[in-house]
N, C-alpha and C. Protein backbone atom coordinates (compact mmCIF):
# COMPACT_ATOMS: atom_id res chain seq x y z
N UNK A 1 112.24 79.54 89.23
CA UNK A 1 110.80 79.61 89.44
C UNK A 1 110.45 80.51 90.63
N UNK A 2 111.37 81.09 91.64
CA UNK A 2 111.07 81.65 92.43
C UNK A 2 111.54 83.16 92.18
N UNK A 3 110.51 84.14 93.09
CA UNK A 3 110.96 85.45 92.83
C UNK A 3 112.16 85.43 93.60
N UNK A 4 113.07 86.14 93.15
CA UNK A 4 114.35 86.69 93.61
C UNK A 4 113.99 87.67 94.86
N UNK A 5 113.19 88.43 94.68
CA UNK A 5 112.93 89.27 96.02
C UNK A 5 111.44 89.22 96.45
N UNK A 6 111.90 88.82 97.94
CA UNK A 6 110.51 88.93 98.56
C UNK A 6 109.31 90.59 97.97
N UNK A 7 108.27 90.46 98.19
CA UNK A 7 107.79 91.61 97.79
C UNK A 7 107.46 92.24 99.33
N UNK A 8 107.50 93.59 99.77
CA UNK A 8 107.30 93.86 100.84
C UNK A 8 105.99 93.96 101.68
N UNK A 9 104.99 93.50 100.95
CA UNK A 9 103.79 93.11 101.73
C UNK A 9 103.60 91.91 102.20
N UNK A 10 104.88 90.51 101.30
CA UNK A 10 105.01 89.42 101.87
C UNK A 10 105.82 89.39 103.38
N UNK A 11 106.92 90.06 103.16
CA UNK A 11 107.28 89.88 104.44
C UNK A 11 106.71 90.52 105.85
N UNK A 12 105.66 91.17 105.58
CA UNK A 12 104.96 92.34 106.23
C UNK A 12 103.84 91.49 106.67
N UNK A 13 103.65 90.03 106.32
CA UNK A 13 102.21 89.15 106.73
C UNK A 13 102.64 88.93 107.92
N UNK A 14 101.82 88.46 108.99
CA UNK A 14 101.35 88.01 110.18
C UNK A 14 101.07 87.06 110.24
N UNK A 15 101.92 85.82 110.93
CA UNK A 15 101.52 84.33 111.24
C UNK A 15 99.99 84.52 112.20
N UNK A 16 99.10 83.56 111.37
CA UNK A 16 97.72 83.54 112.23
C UNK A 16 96.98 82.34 111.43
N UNK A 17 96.11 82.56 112.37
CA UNK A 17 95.21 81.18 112.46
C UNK A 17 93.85 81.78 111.90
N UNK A 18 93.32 81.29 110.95
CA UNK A 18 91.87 81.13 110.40
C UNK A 18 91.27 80.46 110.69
N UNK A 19 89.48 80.49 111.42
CA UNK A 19 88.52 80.10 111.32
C UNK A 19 87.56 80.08 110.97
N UNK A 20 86.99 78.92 110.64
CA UNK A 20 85.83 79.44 109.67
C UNK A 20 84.60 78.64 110.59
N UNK A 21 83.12 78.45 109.66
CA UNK A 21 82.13 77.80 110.72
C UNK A 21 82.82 76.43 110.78
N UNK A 22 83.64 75.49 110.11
CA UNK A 22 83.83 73.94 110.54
C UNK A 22 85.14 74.16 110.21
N UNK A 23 85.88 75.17 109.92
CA UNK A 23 87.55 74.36 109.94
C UNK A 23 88.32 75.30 110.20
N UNK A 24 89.43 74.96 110.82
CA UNK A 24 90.38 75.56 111.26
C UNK A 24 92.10 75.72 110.41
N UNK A 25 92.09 76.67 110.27
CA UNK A 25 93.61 77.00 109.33
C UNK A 25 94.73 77.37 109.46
N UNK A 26 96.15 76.69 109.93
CA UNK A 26 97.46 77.10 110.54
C UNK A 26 97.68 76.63 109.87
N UNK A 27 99.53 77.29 110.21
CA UNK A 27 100.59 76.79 109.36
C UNK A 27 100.98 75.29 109.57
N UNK A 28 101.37 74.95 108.71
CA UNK A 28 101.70 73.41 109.40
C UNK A 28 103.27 73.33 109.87
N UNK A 29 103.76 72.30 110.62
CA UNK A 29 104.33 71.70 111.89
C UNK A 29 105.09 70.34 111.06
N UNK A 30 106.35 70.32 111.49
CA UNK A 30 106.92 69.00 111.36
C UNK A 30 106.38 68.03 111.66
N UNK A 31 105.33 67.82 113.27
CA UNK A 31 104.52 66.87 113.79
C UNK A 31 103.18 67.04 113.00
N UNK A 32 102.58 67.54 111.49
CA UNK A 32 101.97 67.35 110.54
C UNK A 32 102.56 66.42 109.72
N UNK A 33 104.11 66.13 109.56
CA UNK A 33 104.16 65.64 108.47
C UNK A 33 103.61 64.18 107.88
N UNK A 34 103.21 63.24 109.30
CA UNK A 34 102.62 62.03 108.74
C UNK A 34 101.14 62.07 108.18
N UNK A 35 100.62 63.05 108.86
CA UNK A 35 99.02 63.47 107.93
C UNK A 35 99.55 64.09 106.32
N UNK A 36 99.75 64.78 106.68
CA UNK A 36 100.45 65.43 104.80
C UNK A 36 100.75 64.14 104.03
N UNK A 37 101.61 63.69 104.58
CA UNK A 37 101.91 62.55 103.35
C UNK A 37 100.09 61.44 103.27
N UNK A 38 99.75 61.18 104.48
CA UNK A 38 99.44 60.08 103.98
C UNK A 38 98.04 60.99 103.17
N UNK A 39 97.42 62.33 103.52
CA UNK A 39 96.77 62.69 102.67
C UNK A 39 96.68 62.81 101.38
N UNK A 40 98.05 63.39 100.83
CA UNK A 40 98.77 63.85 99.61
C UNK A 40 99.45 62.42 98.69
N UNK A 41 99.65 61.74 99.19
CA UNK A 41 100.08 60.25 98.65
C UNK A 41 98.91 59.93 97.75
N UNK A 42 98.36 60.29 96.56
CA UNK A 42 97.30 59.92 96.12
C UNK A 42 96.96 60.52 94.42
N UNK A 43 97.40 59.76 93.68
CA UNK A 43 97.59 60.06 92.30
C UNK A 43 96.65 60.98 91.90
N UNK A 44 95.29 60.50 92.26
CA UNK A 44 93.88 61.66 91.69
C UNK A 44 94.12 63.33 92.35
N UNK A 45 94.71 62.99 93.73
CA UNK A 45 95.38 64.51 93.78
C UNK A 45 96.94 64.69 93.10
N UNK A 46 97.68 64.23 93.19
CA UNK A 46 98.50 64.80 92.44
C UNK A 46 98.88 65.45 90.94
N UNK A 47 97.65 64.39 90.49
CA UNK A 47 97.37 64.81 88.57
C UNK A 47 96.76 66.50 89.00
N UNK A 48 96.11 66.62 89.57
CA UNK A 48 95.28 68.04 89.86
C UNK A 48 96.30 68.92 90.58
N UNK A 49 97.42 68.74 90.72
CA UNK A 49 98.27 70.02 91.64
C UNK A 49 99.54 69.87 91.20
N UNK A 50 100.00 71.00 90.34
CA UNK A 50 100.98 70.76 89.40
C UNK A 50 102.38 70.69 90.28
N UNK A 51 103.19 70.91 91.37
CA UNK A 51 104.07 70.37 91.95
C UNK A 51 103.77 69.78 93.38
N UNK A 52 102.97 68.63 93.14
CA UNK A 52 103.11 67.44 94.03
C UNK A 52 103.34 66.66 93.25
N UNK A 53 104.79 65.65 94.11
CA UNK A 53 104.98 64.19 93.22
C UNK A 53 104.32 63.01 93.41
N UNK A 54 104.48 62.37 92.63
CA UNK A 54 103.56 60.80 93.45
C UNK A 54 104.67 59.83 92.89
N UNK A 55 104.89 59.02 94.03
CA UNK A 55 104.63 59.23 95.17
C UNK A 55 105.13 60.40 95.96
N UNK A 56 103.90 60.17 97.39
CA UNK A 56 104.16 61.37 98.13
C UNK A 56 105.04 61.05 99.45
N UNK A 57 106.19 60.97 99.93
CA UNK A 57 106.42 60.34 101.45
C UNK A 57 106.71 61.35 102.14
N UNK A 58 106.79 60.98 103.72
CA UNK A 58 106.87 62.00 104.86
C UNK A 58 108.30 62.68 104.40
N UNK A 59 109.03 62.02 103.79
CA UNK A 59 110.22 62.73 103.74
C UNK A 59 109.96 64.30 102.62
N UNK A 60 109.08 63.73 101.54
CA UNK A 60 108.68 65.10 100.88
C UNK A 60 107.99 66.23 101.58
N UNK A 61 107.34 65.29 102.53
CA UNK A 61 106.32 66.55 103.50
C UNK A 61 107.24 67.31 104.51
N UNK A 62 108.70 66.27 105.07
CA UNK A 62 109.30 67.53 105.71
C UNK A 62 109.57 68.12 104.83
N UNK A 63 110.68 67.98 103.97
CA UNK A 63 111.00 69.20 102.92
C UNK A 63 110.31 69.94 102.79
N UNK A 64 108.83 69.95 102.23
CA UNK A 64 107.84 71.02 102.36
C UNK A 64 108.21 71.93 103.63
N UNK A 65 107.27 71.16 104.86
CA UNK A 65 107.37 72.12 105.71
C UNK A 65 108.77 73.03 106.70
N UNK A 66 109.93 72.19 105.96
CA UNK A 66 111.35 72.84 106.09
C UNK A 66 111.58 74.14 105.39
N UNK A 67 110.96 74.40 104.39
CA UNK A 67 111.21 75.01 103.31
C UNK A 67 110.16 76.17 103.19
N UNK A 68 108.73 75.77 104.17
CA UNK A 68 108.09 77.09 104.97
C UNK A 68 108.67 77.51 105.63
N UNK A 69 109.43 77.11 106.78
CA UNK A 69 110.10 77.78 107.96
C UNK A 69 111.05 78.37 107.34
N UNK A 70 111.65 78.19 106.13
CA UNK A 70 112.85 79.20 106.02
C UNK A 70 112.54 80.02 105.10
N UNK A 71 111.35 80.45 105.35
CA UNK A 71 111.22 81.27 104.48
C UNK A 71 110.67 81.53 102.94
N UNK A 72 110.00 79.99 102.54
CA UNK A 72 109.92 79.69 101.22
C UNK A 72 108.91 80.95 100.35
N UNK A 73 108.15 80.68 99.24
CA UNK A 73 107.50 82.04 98.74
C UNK A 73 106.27 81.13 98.85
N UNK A 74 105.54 80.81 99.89
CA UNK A 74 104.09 80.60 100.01
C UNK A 74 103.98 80.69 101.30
N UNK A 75 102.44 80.95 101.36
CA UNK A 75 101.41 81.17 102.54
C UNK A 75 100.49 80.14 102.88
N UNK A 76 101.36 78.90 103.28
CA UNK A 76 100.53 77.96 103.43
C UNK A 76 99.69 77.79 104.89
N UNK A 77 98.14 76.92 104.20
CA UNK A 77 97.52 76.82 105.77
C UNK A 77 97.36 75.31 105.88
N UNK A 78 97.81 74.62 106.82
CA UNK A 78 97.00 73.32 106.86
C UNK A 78 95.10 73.31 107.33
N UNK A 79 94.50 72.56 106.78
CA UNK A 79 92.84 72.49 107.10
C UNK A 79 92.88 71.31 107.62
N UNK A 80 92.03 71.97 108.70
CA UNK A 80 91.76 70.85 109.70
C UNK A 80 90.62 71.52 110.14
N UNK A 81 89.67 69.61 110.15
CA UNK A 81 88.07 69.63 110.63
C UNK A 81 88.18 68.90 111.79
N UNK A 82 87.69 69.56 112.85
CA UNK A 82 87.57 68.58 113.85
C UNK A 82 89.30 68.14 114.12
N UNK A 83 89.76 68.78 114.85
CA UNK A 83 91.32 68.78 115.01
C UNK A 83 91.91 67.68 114.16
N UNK A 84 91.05 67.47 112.64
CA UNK A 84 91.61 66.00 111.86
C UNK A 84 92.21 67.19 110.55
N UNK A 85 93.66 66.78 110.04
CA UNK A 85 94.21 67.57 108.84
C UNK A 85 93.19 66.93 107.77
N UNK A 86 92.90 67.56 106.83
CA UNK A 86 91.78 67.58 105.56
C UNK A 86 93.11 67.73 104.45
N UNK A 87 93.70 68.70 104.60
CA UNK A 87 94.28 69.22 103.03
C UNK A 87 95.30 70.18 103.27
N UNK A 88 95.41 70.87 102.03
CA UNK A 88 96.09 72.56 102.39
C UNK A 88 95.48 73.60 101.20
N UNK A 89 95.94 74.83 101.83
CA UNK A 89 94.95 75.83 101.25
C UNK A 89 96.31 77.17 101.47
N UNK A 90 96.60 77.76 100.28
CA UNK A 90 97.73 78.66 100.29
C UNK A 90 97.73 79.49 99.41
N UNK A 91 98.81 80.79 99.33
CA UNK A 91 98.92 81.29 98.56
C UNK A 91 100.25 81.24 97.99
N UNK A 92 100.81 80.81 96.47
CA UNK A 92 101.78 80.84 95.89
C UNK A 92 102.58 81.90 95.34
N UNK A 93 103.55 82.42 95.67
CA UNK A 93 104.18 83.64 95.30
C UNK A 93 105.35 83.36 94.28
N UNK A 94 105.10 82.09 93.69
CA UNK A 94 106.30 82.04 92.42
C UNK A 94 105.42 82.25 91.35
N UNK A 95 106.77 82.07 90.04
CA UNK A 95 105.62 82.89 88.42
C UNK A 95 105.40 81.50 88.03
N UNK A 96 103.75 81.04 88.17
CA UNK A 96 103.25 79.95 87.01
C UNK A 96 103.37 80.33 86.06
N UNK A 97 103.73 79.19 85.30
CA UNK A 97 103.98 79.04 83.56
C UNK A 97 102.91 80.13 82.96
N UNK A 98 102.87 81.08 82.29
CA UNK A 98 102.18 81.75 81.21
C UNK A 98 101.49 83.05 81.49
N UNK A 99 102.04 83.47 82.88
CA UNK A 99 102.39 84.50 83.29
C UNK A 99 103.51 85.71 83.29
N UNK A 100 103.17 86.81 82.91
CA UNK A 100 104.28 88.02 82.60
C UNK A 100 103.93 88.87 83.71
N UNK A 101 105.31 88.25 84.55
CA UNK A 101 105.31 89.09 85.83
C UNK A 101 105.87 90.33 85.52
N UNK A 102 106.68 91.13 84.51
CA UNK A 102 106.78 91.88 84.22
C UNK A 102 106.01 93.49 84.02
N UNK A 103 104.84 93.15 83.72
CA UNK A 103 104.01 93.54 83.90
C UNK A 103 102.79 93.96 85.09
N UNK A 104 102.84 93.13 85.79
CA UNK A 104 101.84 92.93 87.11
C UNK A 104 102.20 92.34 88.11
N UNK A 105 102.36 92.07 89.04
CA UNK A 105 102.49 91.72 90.09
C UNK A 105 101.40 90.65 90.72
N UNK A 106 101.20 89.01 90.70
CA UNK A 106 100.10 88.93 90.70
C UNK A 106 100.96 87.37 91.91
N UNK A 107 99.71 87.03 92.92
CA UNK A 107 100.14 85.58 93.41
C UNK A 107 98.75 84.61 93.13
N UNK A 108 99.02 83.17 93.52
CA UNK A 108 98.54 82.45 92.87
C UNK A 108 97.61 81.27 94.00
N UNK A 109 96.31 81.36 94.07
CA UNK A 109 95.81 80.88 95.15
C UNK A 109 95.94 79.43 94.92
N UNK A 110 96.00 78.05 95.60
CA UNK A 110 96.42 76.63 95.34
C UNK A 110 95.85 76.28 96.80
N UNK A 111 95.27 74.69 96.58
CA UNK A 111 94.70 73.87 97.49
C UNK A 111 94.34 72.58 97.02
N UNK A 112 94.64 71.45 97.92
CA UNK A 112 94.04 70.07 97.68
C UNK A 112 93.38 69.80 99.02
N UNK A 113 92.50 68.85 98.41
CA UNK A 113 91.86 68.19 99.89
C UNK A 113 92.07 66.57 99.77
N UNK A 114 92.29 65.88 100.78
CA UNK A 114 92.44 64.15 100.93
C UNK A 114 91.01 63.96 99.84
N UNK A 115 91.13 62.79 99.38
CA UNK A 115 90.14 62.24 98.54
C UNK A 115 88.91 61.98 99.56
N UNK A 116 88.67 61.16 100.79
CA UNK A 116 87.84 61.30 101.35
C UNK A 116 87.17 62.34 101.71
N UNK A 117 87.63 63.70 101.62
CA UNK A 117 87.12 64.85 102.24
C UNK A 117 86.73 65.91 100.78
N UNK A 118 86.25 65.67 99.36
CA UNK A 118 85.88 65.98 98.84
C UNK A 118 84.19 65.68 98.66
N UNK A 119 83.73 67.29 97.88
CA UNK A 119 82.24 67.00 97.73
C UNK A 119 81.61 67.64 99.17
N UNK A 120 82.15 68.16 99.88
CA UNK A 120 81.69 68.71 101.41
C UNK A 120 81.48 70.14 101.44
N UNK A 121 81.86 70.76 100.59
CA UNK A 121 82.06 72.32 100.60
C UNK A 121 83.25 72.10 101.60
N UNK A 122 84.05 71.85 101.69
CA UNK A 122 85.69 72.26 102.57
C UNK A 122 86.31 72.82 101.56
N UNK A 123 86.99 72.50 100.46
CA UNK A 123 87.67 73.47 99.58
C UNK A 123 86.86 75.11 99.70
N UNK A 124 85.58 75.63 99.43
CA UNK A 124 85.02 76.40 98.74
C UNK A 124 85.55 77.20 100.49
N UNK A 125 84.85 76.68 101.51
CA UNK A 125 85.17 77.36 102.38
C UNK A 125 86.85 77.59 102.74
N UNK A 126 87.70 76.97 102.66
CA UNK A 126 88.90 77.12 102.82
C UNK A 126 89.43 78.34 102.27
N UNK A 127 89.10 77.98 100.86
CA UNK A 127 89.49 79.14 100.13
C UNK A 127 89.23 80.41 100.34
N UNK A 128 87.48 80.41 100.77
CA UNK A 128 87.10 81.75 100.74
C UNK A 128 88.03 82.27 102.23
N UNK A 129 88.26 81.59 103.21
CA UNK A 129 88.55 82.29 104.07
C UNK A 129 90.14 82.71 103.60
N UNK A 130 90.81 82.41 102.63
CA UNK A 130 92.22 82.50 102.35
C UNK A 130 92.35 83.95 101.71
N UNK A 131 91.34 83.85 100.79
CA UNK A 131 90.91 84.74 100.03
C UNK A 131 90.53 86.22 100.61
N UNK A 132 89.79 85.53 101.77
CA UNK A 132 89.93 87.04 103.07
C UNK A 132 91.27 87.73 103.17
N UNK A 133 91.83 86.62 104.00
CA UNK A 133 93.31 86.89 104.54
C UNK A 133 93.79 87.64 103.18
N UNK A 134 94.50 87.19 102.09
CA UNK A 134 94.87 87.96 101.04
C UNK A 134 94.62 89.41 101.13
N UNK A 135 93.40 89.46 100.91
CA UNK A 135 92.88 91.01 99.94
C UNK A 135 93.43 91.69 101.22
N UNK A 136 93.21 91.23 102.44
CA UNK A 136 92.96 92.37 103.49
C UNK A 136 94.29 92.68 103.97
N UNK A 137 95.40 91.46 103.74
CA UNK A 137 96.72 91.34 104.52
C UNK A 137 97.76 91.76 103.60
N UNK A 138 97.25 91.70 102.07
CA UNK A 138 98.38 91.97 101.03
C UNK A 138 97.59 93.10 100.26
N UNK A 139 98.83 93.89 99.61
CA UNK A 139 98.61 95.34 99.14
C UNK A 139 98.28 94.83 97.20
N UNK A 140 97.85 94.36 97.35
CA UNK A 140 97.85 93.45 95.71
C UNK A 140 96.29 93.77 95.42
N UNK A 141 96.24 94.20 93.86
CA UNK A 141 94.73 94.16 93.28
C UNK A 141 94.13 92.73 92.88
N UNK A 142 95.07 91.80 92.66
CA UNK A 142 94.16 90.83 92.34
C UNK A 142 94.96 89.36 92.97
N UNK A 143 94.12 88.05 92.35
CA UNK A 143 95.00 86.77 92.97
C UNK A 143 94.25 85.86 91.53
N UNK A 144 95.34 85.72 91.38
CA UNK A 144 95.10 84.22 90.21
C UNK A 144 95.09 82.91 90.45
N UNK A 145 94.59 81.95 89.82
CA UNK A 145 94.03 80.66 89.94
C UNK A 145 93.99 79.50 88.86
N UNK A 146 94.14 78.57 89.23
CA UNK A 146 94.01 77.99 87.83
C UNK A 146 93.24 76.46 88.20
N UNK A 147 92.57 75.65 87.39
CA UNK A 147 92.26 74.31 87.72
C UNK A 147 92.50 73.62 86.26
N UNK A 148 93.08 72.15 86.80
CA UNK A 148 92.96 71.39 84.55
C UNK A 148 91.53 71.41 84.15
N UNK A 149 91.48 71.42 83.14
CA UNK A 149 90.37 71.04 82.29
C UNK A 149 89.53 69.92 82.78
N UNK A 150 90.33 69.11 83.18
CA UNK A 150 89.58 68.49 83.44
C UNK A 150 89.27 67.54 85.00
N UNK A 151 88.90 68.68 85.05
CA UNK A 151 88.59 68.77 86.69
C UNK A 151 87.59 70.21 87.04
N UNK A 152 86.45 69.84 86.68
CA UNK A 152 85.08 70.79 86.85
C UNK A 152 85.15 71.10 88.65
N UNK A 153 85.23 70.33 89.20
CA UNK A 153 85.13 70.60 91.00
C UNK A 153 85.73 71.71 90.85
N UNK A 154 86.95 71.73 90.46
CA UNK A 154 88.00 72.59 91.23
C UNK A 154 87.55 74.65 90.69
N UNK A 155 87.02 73.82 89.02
CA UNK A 155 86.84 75.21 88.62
C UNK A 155 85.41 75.68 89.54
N UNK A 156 84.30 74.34 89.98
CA UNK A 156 83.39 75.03 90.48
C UNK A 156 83.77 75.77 91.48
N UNK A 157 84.94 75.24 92.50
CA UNK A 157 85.20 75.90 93.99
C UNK A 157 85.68 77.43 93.66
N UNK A 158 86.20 77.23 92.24
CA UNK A 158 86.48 79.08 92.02
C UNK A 158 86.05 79.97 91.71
N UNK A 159 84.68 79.88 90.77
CA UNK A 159 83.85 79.91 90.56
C UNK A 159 82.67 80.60 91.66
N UNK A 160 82.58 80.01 92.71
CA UNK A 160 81.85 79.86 93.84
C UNK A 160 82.46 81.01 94.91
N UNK A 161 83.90 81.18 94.33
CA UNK A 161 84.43 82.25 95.49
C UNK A 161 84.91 83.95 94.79
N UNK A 162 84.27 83.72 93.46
CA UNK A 162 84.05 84.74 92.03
C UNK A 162 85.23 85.05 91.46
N UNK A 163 85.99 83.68 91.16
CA UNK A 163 86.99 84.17 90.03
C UNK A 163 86.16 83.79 88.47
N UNK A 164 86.75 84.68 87.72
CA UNK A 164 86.32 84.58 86.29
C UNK A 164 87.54 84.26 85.73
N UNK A 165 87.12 83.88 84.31
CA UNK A 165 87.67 82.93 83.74
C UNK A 165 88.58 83.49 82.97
N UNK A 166 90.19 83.13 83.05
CA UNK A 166 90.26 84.67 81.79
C UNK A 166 91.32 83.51 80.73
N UNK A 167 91.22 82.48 80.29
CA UNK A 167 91.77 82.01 79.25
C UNK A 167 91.76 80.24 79.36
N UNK A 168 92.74 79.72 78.38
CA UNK A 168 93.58 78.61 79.02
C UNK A 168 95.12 78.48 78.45
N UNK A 169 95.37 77.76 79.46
CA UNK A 169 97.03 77.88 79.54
C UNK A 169 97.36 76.51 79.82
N UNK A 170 99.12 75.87 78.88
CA UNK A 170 99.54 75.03 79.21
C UNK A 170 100.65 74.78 80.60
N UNK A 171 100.46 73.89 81.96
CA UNK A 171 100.95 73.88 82.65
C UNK A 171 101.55 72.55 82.72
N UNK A 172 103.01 72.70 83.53
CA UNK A 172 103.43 71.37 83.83
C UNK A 172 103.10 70.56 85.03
N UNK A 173 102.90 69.43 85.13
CA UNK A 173 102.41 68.75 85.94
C UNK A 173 103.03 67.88 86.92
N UNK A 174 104.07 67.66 88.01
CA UNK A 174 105.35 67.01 88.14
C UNK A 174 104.28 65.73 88.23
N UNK A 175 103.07 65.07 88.52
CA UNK A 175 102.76 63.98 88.79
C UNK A 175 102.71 62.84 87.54
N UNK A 176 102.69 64.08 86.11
CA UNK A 176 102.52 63.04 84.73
C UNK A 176 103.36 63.31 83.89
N UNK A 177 104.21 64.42 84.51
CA UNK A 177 105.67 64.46 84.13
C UNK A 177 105.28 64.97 82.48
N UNK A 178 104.27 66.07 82.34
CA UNK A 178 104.25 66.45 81.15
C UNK A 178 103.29 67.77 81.15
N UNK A 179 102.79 68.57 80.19
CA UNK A 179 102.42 69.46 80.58
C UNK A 179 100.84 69.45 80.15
N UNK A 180 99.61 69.70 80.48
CA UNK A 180 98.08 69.66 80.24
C UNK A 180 97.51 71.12 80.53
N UNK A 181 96.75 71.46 79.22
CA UNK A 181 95.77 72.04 79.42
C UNK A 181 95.13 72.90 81.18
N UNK A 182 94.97 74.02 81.51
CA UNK A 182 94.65 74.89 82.48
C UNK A 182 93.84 75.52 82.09
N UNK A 183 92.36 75.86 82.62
CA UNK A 183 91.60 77.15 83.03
C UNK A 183 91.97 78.10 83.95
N UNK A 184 92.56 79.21 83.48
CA UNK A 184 92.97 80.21 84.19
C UNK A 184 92.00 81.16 84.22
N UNK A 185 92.31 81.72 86.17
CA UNK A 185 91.08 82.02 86.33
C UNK A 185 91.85 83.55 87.36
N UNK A 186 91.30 84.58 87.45
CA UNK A 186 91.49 85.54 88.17
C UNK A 186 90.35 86.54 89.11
N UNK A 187 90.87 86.78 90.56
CA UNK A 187 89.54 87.80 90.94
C UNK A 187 90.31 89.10 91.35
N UNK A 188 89.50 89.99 91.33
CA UNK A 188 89.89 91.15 91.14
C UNK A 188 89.31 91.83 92.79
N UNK A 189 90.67 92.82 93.63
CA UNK A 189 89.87 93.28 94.61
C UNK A 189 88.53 93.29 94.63
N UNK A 190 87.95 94.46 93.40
CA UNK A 190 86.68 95.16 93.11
C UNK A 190 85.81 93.83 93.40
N UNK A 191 85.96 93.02 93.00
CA UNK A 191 84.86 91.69 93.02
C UNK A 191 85.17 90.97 94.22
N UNK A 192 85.97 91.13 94.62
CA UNK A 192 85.77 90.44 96.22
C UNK A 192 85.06 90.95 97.31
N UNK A 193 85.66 92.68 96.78
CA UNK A 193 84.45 93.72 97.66
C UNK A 193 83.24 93.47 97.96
N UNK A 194 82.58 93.29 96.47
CA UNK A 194 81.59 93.18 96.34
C UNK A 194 80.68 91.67 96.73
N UNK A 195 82.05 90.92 97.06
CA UNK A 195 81.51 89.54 97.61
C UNK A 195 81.34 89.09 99.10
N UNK A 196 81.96 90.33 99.44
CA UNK A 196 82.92 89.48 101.60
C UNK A 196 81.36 89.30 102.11
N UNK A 197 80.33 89.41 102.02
CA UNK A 197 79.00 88.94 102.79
C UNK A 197 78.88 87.82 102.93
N UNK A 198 80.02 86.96 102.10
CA UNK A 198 80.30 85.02 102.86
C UNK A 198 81.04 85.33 104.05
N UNK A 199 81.58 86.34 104.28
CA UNK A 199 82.91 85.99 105.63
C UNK A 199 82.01 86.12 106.66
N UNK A 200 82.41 84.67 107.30
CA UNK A 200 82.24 84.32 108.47
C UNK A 200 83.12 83.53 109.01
N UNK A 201 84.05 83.75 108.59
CA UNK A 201 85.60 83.17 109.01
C UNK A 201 86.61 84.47 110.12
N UNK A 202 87.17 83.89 111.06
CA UNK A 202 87.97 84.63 112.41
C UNK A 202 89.68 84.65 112.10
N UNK A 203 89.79 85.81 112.79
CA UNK A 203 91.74 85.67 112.51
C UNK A 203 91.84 85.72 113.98
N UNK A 204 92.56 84.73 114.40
CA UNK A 204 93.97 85.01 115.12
C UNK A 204 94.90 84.61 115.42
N UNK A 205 95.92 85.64 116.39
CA UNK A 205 97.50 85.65 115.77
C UNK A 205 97.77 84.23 116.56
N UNK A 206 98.43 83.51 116.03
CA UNK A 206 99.20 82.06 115.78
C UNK A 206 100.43 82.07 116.87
């Protein structure tokens, strides 16, 4: 599931910190891992994010964040409101199911938020500021997306940050241990161009 070779605009990113008007975005920290779990421990998110397990324990969250530090193929940010962790917000650089990387070169934007912290606009903003970082930090025309069917939020948050819709696709799910229905969704430089008059989100270096 993972690319065999880094691509050279990945290794060419810059550890940094995103801000936006209410939240703040770093990499996460071993001393994250008891927020991660106890955020991520939570079936209604895990049905919605196709490799989180449920259960979720700190021991999965180090592995996670073991597996950033060495290098893994994502760009993860932890979100945090009010120095409190919310979620995560990243970019995925392995091939989801029903994709022909052969062809294109494409990565894959992904985020959950704790169940309490939905319905706030935090996803929509998270994203958009991720979505900054991307276009501007990676040499790539576009970033793909996906939400299940059935889960309207998630397509609204993409929606909201102008991906269009370009099919559906079957994905596997490690939380139901089977595979469901996806709205796949993609934005294109050209349309982000035409969107950055939301950024009001800050970089700096980490």
């Amino acid at each position: 599931m993972l690319q065999d070779i880094p691509t050279p605009t990945l290794r060419e990113a810059r550890a940094c910190v995103l801000e936006t008007e209410r939240l703040t975005l770093r990499k996460p920290t071993l001393a994250d891992v008891k927020a991660i779990a106890r955020l991520a421990n939570d079936r209604r998110i895990a049905e919605n994010t196709r490799r989180l397990p449920h259960p979720y324990t700190q021991d999965d969250a180090i592995d996670f964040v073991r597996a950033l530090g060495a290098g893994g193929r994502e760009t993860v940010f932890l979100i945090e409101n009010n120095h409190t962790p919310i979620g995560m917000v990243g970019i995925d650089w392995r091939k989801p199911d029903g994709i022909d990387w052969r062809e294109e070169t494409a990565a894959e934007l992904g985020y959950w938020l704790g169940v309490d912290h939905w319905g706030q606009g935090f996803g929509t903003e998270a994203a958009r500021a991720v979505i900054d970082y991307f276009f501007e930090e990676f040499d790539l025309d576009q970033l793909i997306a996906g939400a299940r069917v059935v889960n309207p939020s998630s397509r609204n948050i993409l929606e909201k940050c102008g991906f269009q819709w370009s099919g559906v696709e079957l994905h596997r799910f490690e939380a139901l241990g089977s595979s469901s229905p996806v709205d796949a969704f993609r934005l294109s430089r050209g349309v982000w161009a035409s969107l950055k008059s939301w950024n009001t989100s800050k970089r700096r270096e980490s």
